[in-house]
PDB file of N, CA and C in Angstrom:
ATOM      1  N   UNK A   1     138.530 194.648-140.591  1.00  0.00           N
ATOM      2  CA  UNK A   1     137.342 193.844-140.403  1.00  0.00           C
ATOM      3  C   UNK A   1     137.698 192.474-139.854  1.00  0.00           C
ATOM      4  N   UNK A   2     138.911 191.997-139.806  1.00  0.00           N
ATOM      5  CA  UNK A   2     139.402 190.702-139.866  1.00  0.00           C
ATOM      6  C   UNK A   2     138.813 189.603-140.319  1.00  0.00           C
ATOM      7  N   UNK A   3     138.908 188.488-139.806  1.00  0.00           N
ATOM      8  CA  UNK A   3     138.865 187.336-140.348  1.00  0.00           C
ATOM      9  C   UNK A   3     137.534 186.552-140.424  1.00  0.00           C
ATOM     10  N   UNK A   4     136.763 186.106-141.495  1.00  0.00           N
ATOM     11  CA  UNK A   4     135.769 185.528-141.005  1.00  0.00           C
ATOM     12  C   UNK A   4     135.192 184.076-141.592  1.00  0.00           C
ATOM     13  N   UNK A   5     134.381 183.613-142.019  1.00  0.00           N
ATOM     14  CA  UNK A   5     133.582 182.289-142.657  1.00  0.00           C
ATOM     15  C   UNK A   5     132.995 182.928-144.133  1.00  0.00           C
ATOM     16  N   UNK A   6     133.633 182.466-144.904  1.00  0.00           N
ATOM     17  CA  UNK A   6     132.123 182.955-146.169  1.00  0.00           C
ATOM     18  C   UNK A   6     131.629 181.480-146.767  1.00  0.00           C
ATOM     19  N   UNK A   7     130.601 181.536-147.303  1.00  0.00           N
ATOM     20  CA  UNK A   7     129.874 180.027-147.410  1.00  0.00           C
ATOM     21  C   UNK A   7     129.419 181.065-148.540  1.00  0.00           C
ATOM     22  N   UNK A   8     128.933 180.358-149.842  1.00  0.00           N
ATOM     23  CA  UNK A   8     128.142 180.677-151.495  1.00  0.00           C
ATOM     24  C   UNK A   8     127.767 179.373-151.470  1.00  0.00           C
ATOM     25  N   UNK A   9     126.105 179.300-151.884  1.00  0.00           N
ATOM     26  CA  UNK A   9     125.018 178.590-152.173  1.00  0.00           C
ATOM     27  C   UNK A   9     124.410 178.995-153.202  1.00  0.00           C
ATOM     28  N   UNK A  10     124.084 178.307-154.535  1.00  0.00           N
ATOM     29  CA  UNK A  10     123.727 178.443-155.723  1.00  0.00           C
ATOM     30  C   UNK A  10     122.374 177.686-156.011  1.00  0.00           C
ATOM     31  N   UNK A  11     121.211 178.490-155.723  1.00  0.00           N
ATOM     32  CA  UNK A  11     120.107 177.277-155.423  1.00  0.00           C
ATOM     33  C   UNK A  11     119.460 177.700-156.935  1.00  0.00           C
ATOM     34  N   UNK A  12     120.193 177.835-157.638  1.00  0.00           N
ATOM     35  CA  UNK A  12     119.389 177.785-159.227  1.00  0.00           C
ATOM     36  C   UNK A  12     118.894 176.545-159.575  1.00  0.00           C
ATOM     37  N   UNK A  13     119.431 175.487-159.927  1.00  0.00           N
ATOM     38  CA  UNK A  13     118.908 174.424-160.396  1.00  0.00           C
ATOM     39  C   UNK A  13     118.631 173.206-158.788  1.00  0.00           C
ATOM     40  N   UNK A  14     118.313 173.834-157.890  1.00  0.00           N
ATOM     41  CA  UNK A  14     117.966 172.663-157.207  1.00  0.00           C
ATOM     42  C   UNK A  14     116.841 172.496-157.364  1.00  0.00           C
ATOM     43  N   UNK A  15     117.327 170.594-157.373  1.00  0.00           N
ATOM     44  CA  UNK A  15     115.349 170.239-157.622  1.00  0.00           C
ATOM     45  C   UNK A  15     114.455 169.889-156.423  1.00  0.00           C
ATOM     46  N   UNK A  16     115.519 169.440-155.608  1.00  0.00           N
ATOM     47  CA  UNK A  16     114.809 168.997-153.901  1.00  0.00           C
ATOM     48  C   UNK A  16     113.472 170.580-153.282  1.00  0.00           C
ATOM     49  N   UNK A  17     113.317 170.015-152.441  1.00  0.00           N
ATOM     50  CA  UNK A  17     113.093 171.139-151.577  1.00  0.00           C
ATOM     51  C   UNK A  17     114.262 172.298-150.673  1.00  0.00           C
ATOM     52  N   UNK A  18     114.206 173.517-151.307  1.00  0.00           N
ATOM     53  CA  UNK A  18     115.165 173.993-150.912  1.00  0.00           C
ATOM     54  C   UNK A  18     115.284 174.075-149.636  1.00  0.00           C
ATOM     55  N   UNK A  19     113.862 173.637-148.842  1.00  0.00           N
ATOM     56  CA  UNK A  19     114.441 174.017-147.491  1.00  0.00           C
ATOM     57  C   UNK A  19     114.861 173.279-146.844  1.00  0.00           C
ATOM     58  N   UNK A  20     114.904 171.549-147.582  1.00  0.00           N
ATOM     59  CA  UNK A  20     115.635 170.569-146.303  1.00  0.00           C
ATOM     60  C   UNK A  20     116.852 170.789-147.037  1.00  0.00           C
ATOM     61  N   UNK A  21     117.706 171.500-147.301  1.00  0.00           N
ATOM     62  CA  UNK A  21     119.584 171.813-147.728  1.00  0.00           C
ATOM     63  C   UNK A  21     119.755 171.736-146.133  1.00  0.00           C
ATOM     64  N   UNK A  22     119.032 172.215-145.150  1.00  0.00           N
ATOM     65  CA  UNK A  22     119.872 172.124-143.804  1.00  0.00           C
ATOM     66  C   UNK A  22     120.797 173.674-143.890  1.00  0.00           C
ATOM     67  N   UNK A  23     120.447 174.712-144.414  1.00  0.00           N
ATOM     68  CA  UNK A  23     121.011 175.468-144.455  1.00  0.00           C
ATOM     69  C   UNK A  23     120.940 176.508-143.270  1.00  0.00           C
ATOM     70  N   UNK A  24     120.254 176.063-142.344  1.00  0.00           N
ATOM     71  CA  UNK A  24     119.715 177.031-141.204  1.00  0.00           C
ATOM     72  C   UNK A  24     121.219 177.324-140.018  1.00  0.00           C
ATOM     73  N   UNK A  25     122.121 176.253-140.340  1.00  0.00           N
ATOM     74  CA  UNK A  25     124.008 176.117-139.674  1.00  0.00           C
ATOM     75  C   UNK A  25     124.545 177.186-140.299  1.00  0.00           C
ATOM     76  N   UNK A  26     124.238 177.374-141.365  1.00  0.00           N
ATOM     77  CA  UNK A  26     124.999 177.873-142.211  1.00  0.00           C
ATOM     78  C   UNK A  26     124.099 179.686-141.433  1.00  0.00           C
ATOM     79  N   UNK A  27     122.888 179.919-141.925  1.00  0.00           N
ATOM     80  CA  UNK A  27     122.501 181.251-140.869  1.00  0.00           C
ATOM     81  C   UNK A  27     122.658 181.541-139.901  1.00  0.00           C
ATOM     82  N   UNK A  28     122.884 180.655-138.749  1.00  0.00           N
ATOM     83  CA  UNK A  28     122.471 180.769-137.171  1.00  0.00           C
ATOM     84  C   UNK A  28     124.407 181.385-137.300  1.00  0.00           C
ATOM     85  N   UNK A  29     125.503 180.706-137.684  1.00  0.00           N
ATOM     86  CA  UNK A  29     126.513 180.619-137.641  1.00  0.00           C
ATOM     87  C   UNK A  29     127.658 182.055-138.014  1.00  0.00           C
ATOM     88  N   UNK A  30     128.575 182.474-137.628  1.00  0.00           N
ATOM     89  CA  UNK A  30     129.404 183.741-137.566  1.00  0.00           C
ATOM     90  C   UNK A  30     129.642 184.054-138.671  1.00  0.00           C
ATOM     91  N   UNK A  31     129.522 183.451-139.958  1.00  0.00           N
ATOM     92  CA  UNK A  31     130.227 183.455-140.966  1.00  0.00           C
ATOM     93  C   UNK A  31     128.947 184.688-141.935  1.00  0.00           C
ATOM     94  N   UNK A  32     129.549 184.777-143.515  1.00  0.00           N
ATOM     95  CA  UNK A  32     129.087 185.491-144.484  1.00  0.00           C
ATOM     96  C   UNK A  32     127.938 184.088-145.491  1.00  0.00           C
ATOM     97  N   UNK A  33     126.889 184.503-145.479  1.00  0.00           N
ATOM     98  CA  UNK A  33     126.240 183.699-146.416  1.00  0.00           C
ATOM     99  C   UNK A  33     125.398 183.844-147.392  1.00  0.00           C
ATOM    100  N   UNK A  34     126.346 183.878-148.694  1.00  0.00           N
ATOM    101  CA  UNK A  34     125.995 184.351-149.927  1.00  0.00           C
ATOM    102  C   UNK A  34     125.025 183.372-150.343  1.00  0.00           C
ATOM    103  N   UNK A  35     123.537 183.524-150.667  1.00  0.00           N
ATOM    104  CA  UNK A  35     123.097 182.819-151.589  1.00  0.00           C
ATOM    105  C   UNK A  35     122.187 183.112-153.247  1.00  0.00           C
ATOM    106  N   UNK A  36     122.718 182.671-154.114  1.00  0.00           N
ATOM    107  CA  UNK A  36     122.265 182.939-155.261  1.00  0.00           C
ATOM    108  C   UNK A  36     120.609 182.484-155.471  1.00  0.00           C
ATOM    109  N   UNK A  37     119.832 183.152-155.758  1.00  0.00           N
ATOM    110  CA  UNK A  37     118.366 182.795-156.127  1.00  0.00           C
ATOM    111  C   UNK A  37     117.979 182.426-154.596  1.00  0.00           C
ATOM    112  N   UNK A  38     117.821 182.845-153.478  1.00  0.00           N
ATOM    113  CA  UNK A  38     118.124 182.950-152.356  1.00  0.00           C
ATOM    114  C   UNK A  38     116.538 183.064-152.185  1.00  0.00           C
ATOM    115  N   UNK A  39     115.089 183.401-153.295  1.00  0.00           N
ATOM    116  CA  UNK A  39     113.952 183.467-153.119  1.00  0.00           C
ATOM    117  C   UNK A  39     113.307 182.337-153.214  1.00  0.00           C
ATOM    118  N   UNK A  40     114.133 181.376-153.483  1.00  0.00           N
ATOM    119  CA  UNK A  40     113.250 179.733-153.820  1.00  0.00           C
ATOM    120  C   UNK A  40     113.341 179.526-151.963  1.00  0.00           C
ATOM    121  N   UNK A  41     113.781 179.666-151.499  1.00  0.00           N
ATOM    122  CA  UNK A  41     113.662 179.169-150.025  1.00  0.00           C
ATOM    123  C   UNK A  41     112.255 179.857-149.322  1.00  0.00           C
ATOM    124  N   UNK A  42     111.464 179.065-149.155  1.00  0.00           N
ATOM    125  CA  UNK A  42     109.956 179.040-148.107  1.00  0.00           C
ATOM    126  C   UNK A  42     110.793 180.240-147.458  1.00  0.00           C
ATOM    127  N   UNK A  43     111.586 179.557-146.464  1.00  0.00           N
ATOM    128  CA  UNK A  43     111.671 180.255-145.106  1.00  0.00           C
ATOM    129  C   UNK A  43     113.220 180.950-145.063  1.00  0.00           C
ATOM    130  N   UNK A  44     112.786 182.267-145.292  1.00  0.00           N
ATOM    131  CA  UNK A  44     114.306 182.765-145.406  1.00  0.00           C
ATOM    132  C   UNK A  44     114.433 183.679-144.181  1.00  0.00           C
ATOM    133  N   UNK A  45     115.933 183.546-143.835  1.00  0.00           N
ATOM    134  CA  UNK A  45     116.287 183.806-141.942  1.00  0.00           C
ATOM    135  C   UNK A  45     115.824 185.442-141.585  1.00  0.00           C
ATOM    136  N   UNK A  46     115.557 185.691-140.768  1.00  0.00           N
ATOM    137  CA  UNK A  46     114.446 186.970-140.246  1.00  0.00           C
ATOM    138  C   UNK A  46     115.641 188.048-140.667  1.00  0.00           C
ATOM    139  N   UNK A  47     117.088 187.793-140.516  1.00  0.00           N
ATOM    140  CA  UNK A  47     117.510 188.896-140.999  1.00  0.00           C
ATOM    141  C   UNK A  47     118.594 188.590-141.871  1.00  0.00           C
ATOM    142  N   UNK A  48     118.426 189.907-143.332  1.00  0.00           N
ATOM    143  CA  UNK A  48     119.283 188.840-144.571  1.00  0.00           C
ATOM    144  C   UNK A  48     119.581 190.757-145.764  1.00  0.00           C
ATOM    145  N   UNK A  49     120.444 190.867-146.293  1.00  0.00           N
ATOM    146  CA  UNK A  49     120.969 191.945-147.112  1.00  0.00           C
ATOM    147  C   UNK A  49     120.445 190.911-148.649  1.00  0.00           C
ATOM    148  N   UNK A  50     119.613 191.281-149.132  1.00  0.00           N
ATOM    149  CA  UNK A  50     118.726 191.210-150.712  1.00  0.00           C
ATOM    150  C   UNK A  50     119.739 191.538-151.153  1.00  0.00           C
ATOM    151  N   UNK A  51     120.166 191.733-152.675  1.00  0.00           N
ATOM    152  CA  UNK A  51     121.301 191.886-153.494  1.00  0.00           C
ATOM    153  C   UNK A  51     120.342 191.482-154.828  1.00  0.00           C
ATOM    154  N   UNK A  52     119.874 192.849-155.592  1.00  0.00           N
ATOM    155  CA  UNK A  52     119.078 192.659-156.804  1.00  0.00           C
ATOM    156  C   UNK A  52     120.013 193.373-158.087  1.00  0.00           C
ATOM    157  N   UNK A  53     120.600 192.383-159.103  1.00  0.00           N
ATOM    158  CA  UNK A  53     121.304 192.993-160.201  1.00  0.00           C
ATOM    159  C   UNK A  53     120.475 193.001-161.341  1.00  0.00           C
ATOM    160  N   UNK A  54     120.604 194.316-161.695  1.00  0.00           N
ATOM    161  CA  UNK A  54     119.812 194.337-163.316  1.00  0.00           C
ATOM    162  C   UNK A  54     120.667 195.163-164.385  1.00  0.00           C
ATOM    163  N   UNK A  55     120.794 194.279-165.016  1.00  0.00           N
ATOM    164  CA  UNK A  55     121.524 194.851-166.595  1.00  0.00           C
ATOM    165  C   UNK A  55     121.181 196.650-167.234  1.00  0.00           C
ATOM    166  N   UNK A  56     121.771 197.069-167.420  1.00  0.00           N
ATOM    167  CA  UNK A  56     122.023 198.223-168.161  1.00  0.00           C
ATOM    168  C   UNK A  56     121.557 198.418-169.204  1.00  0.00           C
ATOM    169  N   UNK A  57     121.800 199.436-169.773  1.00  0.00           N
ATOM    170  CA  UNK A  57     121.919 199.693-171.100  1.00  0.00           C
ATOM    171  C   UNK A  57     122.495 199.214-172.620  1.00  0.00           C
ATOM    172  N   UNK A  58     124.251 199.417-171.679  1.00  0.00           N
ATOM    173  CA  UNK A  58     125.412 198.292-171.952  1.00  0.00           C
ATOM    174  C   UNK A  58     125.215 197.117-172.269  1.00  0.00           C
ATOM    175  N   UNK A  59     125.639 196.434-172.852  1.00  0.00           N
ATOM    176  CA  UNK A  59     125.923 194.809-172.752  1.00  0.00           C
ATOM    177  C   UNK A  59     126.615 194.545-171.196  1.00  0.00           C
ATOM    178  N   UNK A  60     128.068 194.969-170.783  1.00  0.00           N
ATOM    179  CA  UNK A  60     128.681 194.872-169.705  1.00  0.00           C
ATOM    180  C   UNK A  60     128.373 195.595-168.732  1.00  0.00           C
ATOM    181  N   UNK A  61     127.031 196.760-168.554  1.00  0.00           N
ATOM    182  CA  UNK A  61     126.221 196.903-167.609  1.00  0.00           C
ATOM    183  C   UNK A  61     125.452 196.687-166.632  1.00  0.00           C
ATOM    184  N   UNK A  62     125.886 196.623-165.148  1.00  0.00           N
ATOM    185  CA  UNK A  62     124.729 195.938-164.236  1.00  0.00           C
ATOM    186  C   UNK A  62     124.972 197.346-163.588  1.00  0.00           C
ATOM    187  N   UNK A  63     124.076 197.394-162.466  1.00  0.00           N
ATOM    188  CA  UNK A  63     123.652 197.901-161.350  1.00  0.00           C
ATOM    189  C   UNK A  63     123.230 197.415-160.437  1.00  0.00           C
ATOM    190  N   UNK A  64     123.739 196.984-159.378  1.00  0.00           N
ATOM    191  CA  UNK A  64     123.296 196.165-158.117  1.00  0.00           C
ATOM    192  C   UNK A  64     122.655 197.562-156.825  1.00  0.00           C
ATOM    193  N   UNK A  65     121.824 196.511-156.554  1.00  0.00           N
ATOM    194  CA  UNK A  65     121.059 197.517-155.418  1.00  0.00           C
ATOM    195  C   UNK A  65     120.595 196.795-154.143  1.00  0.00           C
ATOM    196  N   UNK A  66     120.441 197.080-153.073  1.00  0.00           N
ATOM    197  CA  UNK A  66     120.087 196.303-151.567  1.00  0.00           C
ATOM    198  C   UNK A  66     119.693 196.933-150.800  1.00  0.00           C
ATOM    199  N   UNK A  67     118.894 196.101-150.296  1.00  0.00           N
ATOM    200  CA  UNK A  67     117.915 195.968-149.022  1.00  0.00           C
ATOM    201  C   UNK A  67     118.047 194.999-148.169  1.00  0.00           C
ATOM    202  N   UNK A  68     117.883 196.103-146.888  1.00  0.00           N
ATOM    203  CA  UNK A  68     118.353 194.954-145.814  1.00  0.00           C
ATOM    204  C   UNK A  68     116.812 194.657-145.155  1.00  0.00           C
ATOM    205  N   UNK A  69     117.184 193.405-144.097  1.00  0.00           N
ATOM    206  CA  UNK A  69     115.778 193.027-143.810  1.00  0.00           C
ATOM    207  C   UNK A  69     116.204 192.586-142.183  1.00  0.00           C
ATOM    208  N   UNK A  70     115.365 193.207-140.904  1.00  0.00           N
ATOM    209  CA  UNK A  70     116.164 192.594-140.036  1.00  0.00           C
ATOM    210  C   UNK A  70     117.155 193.388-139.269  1.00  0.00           C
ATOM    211  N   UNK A  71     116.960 193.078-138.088  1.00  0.00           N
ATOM    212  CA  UNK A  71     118.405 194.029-137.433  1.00  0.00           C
ATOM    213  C   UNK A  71     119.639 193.892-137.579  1.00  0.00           C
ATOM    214  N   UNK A  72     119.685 192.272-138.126  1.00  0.00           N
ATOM    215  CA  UNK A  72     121.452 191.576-138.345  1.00  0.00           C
ATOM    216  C   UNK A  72     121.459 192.358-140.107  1.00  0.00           C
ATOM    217  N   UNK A  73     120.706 192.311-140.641  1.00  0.00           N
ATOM    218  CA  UNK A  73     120.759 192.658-142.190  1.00  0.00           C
ATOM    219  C   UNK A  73     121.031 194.669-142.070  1.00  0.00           C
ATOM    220  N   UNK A  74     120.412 195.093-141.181  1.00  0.00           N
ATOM    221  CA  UNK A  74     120.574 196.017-141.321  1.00  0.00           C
ATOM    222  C   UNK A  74     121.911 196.686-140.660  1.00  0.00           C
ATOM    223  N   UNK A  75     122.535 195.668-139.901  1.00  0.00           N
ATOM    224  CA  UNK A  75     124.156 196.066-139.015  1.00  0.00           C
ATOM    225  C   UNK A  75     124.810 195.648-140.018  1.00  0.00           C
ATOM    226  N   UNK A  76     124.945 194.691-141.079  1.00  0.00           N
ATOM    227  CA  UNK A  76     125.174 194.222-141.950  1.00  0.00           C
ATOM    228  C   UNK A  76     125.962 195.679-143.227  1.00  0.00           C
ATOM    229  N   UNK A  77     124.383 195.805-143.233  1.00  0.00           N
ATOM    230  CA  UNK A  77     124.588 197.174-144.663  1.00  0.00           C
ATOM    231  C   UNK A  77     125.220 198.334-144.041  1.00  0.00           C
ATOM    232  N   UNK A  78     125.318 198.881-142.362  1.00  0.00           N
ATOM    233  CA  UNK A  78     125.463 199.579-142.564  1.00  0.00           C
ATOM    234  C   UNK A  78     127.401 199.426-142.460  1.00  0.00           C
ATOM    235  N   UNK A  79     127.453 197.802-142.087  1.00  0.00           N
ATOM    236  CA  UNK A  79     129.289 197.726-142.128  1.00  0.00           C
ATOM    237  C   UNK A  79     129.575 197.988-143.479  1.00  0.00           C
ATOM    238  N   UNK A  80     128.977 197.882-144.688  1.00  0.00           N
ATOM    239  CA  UNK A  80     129.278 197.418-145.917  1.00  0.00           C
ATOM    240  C   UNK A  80     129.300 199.494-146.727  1.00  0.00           C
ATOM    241  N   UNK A  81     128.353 199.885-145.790  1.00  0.00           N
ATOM    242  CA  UNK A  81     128.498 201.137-146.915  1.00  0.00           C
ATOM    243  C   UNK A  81     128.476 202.067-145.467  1.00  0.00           C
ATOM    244  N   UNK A  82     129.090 201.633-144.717  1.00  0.00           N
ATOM    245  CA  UNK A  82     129.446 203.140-143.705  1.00  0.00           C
ATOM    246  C   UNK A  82     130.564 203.413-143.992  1.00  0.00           C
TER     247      UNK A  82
END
């Protein structure tokens, strides 16, 4: 796959408006961009891989599941699980 950019954004406790972060460099740009609570943003980029975890049964149980959105989200998923 080689080499690339990853950027993680944690917009849990922001109090600003999430959408002036200026984070739109960070989308337009080559890199991977993880963001946590990624639904507080108004305007989220036309194409993006969702990532929904929900706990188990277990205590140490999750199950993660995704949806892509978008033609880049969907070239995305299919690098990740082809």
């Amino acid at each position: 796959m080689g080499e690339f950019h990853f950027f993680h954004m944690d917009l849990y406790r922001v109090e600003m408006d999430a959408d002036e972060l200026g984070l739109e460099e960070y989308f337009a740009g080559d890199g991977l961009t993880v963001i946590e609570w990624g639904k507080i943003l108004e305007d989220l980029p036309e194409s993006y891989v969702e990532v929904i975890l929900e706990k188990g049964t277990e205590e140490s149980q999750r199950t993660a599941n995704f949806q892509a959105f978008g033609s880049g989200g969907q070239n995305f998923y299919q690098r990740i699980f082809a």
